[in-house]
C-alpha atoms as a PDB file:
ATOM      1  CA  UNK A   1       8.276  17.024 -10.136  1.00  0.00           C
ATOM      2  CA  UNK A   2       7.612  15.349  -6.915  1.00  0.00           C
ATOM      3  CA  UNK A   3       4.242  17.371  -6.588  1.00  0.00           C
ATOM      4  CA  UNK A   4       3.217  15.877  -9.877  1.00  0.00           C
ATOM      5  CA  UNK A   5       3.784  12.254  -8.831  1.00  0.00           C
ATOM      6  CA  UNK A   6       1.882  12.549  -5.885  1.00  0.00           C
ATOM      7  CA  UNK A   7      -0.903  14.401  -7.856  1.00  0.00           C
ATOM      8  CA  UNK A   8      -1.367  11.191  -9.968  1.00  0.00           C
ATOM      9  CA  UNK A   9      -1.300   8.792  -7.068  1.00  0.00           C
ATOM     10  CA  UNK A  10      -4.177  10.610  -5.232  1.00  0.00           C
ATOM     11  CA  UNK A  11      -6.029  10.383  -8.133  1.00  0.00           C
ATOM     12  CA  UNK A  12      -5.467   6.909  -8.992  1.00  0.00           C
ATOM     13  CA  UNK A  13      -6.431   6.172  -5.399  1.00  0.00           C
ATOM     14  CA  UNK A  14      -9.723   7.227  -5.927  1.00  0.00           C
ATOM     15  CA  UNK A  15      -9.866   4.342  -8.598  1.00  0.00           C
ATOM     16  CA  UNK A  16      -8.066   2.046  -6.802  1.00  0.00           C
ATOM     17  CA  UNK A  17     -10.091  -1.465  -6.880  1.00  0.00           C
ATOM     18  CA  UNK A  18      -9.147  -4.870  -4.974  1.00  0.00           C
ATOM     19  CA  UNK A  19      -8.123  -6.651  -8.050  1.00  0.00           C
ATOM     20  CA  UNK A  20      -5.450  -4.127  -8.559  1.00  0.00           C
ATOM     21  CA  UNK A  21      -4.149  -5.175  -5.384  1.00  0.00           C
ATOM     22  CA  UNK A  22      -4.430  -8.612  -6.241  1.00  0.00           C
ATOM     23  CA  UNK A  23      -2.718  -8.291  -9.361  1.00  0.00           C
ATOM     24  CA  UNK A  24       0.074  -6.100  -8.219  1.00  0.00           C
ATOM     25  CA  UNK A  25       0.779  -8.841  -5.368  1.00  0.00           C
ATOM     26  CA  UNK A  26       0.704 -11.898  -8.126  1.00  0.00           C
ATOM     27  CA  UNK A  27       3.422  -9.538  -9.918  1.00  0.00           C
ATOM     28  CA  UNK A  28       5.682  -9.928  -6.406  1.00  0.00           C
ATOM     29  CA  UNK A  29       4.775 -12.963  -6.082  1.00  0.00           C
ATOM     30  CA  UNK A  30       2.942 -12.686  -3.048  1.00  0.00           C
ATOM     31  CA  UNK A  31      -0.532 -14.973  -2.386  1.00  0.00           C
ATOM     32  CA  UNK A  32      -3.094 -13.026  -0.637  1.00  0.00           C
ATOM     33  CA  UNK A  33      -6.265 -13.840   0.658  1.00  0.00           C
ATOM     34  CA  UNK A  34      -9.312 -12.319   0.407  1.00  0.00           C
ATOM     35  CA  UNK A  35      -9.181 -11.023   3.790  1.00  0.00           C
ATOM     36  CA  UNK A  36      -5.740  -9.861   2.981  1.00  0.00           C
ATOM     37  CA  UNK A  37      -6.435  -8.270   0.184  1.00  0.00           C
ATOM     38  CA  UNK A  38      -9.209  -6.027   1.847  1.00  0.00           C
ATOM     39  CA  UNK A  39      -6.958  -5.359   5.059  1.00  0.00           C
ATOM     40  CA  UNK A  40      -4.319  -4.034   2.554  1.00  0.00           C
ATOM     41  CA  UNK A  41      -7.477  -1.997   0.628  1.00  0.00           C
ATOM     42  CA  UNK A  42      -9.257  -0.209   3.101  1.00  0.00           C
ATOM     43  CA  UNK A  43      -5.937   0.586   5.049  1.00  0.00           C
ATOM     44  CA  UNK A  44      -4.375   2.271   1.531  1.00  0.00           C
ATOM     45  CA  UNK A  45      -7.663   3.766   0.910  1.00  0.00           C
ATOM     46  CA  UNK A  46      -7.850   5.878   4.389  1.00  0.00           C
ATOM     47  CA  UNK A  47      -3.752   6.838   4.785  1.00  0.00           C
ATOM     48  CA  UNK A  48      -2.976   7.218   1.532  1.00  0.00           C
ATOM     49  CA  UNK A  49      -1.912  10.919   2.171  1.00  0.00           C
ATOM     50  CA  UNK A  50      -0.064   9.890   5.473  1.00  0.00           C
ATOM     51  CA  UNK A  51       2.581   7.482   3.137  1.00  0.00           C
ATOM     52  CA  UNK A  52       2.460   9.634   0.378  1.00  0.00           C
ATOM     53  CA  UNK A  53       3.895  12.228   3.290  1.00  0.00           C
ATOM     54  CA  UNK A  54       6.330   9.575   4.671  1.00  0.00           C
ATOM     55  CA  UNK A  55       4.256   9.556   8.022  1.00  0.00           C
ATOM     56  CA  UNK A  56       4.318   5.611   8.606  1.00  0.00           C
ATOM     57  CA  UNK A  57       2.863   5.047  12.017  1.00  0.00           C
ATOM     58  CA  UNK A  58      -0.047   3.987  10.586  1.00  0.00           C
ATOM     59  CA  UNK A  59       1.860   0.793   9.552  1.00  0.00           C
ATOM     60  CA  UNK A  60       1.012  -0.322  12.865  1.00  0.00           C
ATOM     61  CA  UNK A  61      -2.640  -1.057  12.106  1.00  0.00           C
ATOM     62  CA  UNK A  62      -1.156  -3.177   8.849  1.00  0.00           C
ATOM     63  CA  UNK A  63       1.313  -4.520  11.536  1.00  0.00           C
ATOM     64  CA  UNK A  64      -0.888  -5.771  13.587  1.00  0.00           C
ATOM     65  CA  UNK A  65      -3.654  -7.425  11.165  1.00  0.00           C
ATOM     66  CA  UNK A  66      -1.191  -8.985   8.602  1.00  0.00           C
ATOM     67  CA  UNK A  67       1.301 -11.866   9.072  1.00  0.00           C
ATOM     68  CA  UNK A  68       4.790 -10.904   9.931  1.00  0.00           C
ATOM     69  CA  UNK A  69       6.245 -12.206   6.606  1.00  0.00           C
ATOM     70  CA  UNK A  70       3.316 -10.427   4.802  1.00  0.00           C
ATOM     71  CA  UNK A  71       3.725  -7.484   7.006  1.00  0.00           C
ATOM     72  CA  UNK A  72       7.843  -6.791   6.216  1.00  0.00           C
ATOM     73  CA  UNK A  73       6.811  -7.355   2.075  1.00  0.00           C
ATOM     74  CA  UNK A  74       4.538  -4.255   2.463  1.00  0.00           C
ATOM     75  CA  UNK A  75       6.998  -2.627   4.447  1.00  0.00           C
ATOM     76  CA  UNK A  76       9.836  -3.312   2.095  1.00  0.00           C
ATOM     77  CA  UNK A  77       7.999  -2.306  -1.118  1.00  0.00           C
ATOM     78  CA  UNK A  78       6.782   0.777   0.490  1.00  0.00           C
ATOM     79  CA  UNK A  79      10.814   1.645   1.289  1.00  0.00           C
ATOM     80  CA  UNK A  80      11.374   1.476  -1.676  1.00  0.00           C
ATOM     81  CA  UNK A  81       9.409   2.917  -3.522  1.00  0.00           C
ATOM     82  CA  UNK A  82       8.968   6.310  -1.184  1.00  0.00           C
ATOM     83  CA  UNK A  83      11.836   7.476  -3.243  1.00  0.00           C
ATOM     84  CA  UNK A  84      10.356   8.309  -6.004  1.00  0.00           C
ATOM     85  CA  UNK A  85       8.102  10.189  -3.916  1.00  0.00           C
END
């Protein structure tokens, strides 16, 4: 079942769009910007398969670029839901 779930995420990737990540963050109540919101894009765009394989160093890169408070939101929704993966 697993398999399957990660099946539809890599395809949904592939239709992943900006707003999507802007409305997703308005549903946690999180404000991003612009520059934010294309950080968080282009970095779930190219390691997609890394998280989707629980191989998080590249939440470094995220690290680095976002603010802490931003940063430990991704973090936290990502620990979460890599359970159902």
């Amino acid at each position: 079942m697993i398999f399957i779930y990660k099946e539809l995420i890599k395809k949904y990737i592939f239709l992943l769009q900006p707003q999507d990540i802007i409305n997703y963050a308005k549903k946690e109540n999180v404000d991003l910007s612009n520059d934010e919101t294309m950080i968080i894009y282009k970095f779930i765009k190219k390691h997609y398969n890394e998280l989707l394989n629980k191989d998080t160093k590249s939440f470094s890169i995220l690290k680095e670029a976002l603010s802490p408070k931003l940063y430990e939101k991704i973090l936290s929704l990502y620990n979460y839901y890599k359970n159902y993966l």
